[in-house]
PDB file of N, CA and C in Angstrom:
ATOM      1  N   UNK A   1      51.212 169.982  85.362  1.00  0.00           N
ATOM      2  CA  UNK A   1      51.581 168.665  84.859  1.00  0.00           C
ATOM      3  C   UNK A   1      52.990 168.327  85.321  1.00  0.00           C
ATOM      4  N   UNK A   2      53.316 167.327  85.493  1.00  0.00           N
ATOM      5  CA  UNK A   2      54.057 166.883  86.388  1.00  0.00           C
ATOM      6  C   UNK A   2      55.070 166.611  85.374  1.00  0.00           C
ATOM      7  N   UNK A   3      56.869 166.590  85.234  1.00  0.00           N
ATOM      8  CA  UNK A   3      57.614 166.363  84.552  1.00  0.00           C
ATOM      9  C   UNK A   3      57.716 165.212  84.389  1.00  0.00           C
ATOM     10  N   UNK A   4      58.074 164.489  83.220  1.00  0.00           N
ATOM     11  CA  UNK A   4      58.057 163.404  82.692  1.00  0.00           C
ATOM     12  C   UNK A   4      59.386 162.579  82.747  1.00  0.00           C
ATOM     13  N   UNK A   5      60.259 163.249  83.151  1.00  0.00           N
ATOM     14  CA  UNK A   5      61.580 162.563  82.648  1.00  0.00           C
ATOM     15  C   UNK A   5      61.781 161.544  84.455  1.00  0.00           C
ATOM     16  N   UNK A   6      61.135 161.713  85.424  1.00  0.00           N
ATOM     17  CA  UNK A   6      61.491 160.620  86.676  1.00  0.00           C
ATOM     18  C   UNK A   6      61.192 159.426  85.957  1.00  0.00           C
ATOM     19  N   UNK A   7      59.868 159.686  85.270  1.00  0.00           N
ATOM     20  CA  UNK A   7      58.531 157.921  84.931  1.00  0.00           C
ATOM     21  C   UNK A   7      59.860 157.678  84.079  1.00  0.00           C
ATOM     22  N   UNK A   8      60.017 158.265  83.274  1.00  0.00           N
ATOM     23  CA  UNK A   8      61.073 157.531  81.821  1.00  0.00           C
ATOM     24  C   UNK A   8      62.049 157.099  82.341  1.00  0.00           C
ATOM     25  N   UNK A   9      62.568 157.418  83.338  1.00  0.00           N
ATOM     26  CA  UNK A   9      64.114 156.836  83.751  1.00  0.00           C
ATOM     27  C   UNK A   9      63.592 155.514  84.478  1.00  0.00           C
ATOM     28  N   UNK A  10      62.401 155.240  85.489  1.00  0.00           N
ATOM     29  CA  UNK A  10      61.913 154.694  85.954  1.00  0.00           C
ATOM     30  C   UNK A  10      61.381 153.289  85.195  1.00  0.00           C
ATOM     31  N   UNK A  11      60.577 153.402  84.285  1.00  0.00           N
ATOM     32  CA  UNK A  11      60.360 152.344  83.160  1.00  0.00           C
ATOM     33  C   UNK A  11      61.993 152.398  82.424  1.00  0.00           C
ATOM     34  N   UNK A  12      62.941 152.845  82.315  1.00  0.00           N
ATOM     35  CA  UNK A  12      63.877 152.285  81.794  1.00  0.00           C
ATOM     36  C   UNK A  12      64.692 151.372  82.391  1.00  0.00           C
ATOM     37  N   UNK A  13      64.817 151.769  84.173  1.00  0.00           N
ATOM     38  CA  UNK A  13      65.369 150.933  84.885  1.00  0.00           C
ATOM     39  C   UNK A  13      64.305 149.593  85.107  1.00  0.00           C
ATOM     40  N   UNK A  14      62.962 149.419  84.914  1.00  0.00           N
ATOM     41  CA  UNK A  14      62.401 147.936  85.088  1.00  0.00           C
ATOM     42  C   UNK A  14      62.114 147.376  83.575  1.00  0.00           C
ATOM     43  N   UNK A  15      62.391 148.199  82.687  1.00  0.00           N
ATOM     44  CA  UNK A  15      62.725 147.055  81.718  1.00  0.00           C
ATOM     45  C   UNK A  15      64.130 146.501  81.401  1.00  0.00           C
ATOM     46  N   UNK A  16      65.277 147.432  82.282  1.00  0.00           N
ATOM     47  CA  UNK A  16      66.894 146.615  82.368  1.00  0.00           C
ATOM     48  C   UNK A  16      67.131 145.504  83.034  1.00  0.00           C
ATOM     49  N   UNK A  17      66.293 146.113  84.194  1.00  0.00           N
ATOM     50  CA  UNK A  17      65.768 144.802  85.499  1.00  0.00           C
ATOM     51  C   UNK A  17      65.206 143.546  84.471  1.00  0.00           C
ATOM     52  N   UNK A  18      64.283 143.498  83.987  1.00  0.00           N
ATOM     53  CA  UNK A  18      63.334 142.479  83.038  1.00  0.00           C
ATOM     54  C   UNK A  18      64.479 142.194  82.370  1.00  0.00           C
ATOM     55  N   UNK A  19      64.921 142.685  81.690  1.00  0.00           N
ATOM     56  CA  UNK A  19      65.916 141.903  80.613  1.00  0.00           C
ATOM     57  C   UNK A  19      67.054 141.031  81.503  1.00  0.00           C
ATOM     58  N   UNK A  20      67.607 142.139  82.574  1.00  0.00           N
ATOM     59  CA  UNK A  20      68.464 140.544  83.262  1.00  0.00           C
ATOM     60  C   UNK A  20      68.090 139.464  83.343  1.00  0.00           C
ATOM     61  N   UNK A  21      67.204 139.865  84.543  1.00  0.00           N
ATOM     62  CA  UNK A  21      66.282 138.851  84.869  1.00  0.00           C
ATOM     63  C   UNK A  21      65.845 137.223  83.881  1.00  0.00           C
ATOM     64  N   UNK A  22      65.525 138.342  82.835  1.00  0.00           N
ATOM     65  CA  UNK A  22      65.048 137.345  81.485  1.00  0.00           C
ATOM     66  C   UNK A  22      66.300 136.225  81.427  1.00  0.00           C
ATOM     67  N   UNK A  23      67.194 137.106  80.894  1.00  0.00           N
ATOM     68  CA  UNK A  23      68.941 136.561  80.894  1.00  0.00           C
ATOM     69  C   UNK A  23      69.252 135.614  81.560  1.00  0.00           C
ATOM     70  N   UNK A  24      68.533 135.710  83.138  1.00  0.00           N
ATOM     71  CA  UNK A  24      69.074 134.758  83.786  1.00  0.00           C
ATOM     72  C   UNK A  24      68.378 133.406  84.501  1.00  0.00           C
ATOM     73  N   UNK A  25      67.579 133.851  84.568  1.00  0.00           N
ATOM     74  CA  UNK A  25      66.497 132.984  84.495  1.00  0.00           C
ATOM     75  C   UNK A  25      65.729 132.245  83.562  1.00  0.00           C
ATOM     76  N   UNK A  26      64.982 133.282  82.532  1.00  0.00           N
ATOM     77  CA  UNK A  26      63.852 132.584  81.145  1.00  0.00           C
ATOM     78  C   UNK A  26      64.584 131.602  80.369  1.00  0.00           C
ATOM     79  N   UNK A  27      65.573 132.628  79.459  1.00  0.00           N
ATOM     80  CA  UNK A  27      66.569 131.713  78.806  1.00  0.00           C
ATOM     81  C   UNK A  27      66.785 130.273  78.718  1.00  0.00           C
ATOM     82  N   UNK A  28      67.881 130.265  79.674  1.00  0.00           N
ATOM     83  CA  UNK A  28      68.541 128.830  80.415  1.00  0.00           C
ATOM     84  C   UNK A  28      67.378 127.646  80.593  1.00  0.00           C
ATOM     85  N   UNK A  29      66.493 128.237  81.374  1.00  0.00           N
ATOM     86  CA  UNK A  29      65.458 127.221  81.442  1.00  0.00           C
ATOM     87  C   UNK A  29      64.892 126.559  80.385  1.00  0.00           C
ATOM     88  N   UNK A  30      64.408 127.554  79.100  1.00  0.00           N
ATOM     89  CA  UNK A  30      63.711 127.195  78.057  1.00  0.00           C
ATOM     90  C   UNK A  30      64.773 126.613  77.066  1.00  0.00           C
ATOM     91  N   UNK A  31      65.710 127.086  77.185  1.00  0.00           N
ATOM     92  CA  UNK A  31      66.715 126.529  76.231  1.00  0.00           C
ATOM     93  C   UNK A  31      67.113 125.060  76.735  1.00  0.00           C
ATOM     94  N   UNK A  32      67.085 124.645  78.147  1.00  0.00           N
ATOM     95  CA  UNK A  32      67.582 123.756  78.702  1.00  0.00           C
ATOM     96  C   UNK A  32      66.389 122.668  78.346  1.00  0.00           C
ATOM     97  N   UNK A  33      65.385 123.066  78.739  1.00  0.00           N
ATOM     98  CA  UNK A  33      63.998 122.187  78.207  1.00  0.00           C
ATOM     99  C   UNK A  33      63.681 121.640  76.634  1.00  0.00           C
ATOM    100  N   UNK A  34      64.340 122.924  75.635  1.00  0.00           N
ATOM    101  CA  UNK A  34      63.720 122.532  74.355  1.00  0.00           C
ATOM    102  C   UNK A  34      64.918 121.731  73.789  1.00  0.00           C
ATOM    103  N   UNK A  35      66.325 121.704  74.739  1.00  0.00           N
ATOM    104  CA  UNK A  35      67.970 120.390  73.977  1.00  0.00           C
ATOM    105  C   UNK A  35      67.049 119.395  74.448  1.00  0.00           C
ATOM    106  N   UNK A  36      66.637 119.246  75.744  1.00  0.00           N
ATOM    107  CA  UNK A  36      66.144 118.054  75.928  1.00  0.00           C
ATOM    108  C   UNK A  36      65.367 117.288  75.643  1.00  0.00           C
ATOM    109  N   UNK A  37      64.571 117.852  74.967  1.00  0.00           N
ATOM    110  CA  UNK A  37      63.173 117.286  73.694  1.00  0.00           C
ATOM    111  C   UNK A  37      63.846 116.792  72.322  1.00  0.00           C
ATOM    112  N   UNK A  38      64.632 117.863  72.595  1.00  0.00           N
ATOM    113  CA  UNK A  38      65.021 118.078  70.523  1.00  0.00           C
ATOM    114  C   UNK A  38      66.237 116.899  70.697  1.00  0.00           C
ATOM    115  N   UNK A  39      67.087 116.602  71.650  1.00  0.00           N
ATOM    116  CA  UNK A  39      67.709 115.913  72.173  1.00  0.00           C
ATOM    117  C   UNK A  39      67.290 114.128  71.916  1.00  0.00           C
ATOM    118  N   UNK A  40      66.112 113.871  72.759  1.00  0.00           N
ATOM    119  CA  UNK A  40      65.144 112.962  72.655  1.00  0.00           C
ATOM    120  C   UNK A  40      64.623 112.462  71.321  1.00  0.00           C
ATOM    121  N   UNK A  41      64.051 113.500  70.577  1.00  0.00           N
ATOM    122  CA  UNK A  41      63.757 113.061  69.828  1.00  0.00           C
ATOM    123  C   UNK A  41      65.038 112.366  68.324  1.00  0.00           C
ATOM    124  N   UNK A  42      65.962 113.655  68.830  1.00  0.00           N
ATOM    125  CA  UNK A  42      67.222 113.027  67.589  1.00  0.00           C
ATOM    126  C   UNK A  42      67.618 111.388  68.275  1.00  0.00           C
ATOM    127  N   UNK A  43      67.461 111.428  69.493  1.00  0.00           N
ATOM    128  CA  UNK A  43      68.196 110.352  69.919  1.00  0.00           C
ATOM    129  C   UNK A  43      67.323 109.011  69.290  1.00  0.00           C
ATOM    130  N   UNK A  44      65.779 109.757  68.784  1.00  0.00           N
ATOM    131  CA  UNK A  44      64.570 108.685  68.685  1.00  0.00           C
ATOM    132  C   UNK A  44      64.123 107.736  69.310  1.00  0.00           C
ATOM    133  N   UNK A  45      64.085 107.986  70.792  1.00  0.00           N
ATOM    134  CA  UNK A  45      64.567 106.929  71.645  1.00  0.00           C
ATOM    135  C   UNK A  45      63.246 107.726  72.747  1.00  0.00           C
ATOM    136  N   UNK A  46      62.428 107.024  74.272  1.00  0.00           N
ATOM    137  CA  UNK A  46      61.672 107.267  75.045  1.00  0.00           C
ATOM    138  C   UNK A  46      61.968 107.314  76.295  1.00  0.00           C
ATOM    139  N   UNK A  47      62.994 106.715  76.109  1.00  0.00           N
ATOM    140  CA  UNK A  47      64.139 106.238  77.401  1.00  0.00           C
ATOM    141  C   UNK A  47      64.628 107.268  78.111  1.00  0.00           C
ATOM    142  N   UNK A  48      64.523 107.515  79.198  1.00  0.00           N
ATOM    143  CA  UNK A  48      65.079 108.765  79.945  1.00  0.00           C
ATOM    144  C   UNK A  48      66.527 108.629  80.167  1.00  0.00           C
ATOM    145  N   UNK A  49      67.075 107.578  80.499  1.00  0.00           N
ATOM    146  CA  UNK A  49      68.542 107.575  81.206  1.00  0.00           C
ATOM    147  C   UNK A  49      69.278 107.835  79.591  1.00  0.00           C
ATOM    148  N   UNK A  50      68.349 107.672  78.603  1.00  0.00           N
ATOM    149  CA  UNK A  50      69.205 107.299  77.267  1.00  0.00           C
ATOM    150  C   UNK A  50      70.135 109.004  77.239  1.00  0.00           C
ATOM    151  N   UNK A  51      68.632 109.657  76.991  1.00  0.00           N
ATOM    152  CA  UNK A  51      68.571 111.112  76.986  1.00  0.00           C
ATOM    153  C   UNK A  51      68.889 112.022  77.686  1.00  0.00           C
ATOM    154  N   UNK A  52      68.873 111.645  79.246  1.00  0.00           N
ATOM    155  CA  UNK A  52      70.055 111.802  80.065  1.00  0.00           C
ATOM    156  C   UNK A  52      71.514 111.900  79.696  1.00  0.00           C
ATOM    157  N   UNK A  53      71.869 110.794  79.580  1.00  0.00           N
ATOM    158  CA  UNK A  53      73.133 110.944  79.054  1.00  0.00           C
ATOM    159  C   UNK A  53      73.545 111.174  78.323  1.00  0.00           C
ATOM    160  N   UNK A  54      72.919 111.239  77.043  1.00  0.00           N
ATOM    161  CA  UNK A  54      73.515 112.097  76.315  1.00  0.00           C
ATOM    162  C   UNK A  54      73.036 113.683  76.274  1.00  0.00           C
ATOM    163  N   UNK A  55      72.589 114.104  77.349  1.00  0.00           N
ATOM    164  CA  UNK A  55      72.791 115.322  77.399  1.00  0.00           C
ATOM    165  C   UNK A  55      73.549 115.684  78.173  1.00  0.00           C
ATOM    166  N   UNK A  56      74.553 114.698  78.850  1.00  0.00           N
ATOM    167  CA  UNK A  56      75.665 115.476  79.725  1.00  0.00           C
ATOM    168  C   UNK A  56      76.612 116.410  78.827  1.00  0.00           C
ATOM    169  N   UNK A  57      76.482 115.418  77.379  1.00  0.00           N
ATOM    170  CA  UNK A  57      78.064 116.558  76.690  1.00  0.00           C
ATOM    171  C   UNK A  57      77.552 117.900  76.373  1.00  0.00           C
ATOM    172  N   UNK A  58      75.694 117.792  76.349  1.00  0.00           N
ATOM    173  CA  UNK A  58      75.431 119.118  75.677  1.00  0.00           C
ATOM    174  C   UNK A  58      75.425 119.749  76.687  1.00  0.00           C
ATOM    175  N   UNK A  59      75.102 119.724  78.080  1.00  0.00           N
ATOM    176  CA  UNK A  59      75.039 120.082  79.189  1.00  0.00           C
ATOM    177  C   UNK A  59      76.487 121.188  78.991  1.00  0.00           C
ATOM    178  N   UNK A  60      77.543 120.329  79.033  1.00  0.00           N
ATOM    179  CA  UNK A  60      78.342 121.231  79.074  1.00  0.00           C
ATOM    180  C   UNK A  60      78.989 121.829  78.079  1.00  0.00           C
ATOM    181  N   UNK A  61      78.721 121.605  76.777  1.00  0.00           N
ATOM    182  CA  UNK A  61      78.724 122.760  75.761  1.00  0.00           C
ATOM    183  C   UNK A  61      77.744 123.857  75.731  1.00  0.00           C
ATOM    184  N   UNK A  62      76.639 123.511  76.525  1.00  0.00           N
ATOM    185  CA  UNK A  62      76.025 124.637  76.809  1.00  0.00           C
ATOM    186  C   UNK A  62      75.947 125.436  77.969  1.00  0.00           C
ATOM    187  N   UNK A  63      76.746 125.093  79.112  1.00  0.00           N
ATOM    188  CA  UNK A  63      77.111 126.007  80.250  1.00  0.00           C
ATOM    189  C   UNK A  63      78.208 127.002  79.630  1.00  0.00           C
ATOM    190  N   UNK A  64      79.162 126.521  79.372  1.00  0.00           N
ATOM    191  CA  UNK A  64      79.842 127.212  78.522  1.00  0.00           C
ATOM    192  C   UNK A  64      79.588 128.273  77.518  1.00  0.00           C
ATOM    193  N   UNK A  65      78.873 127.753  76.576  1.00  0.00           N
ATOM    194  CA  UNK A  65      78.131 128.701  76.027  1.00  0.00           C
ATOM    195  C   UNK A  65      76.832 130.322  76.782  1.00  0.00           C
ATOM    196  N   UNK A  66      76.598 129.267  77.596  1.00  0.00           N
ATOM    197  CA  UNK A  66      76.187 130.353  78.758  1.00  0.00           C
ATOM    198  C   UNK A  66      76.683 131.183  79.675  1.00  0.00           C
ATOM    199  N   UNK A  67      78.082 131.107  79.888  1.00  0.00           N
ATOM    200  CA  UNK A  67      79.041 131.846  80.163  1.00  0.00           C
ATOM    201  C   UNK A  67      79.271 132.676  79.403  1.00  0.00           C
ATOM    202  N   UNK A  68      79.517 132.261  78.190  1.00  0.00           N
ATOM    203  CA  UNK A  68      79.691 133.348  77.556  1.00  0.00           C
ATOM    204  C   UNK A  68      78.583 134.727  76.439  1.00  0.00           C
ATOM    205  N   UNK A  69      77.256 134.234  76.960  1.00  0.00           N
ATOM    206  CA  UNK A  69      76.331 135.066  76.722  1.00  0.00           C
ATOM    207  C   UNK A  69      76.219 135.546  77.628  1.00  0.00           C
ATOM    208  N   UNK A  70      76.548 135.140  78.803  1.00  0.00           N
ATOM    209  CA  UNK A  70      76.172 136.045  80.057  1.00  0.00           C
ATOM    210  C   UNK A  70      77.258 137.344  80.535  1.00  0.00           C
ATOM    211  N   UNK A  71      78.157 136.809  80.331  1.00  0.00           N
ATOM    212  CA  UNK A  71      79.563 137.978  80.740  1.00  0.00           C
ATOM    213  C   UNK A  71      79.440 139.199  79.356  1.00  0.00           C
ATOM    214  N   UNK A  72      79.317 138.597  78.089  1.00  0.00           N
ATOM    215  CA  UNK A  72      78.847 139.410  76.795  1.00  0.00           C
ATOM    216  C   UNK A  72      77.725 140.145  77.137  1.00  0.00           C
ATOM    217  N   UNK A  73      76.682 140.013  77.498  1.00  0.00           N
ATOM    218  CA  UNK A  73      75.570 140.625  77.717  1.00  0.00           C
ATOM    219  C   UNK A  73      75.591 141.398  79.213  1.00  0.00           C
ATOM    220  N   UNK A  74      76.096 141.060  80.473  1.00  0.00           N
ATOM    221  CA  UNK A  74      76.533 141.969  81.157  1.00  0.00           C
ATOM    222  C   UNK A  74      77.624 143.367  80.471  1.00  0.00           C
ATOM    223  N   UNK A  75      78.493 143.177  79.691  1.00  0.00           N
ATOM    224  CA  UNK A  75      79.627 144.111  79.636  1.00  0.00           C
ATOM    225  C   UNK A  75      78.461 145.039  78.896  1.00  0.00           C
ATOM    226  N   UNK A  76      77.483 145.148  78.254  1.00  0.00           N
ATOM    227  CA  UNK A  76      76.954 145.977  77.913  1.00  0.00           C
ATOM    228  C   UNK A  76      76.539 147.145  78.690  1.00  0.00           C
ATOM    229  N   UNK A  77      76.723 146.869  80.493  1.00  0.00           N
ATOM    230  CA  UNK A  77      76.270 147.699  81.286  1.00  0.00           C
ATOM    231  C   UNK A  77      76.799 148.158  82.274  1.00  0.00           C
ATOM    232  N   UNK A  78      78.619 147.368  81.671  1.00  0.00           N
ATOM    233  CA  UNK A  78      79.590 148.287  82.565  1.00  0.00           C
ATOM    234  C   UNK A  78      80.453 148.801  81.999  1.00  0.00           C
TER     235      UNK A  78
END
């Protein structure tokens, strides 16, 4: 029987991989999609340019904010 501890290190490194990944990609997207609904609808409005614009300020309270989940959640792995 073959030692076990390569597979374990192996599935540990592609679920670290997955979680970046997740981090950097899933996130942002879904979070970016569900201001813009939830956005819309507070605005109560159907209007795109409405909702547009007012998601520029969240836009950038939330890059920001994404900066700083991202540098936080990297230091965990240096």
């Amino acid at each position: 029987m073959a030692h076990p501890q390569p597979m374990r290190v192996h599935i540990h490194a592609m679920a670290r991989a997955f979680n970046v990944t997740e981090m950097l990609l899933l996130y942002p997207i879904v979070a970016l999609i569900a201001m813009i609904i939830e956005h819309g609808i507070h605005a109560n409005t159907t209007n795109t340019t409405s909702i547009v614009a007012s998601n520029k300020i969240v836009l950038k309270d939330y890059s920001r904010l994404y900066t700083f989940a991202f540098f936080s959640y990297r230091n965990q792995f240096l």
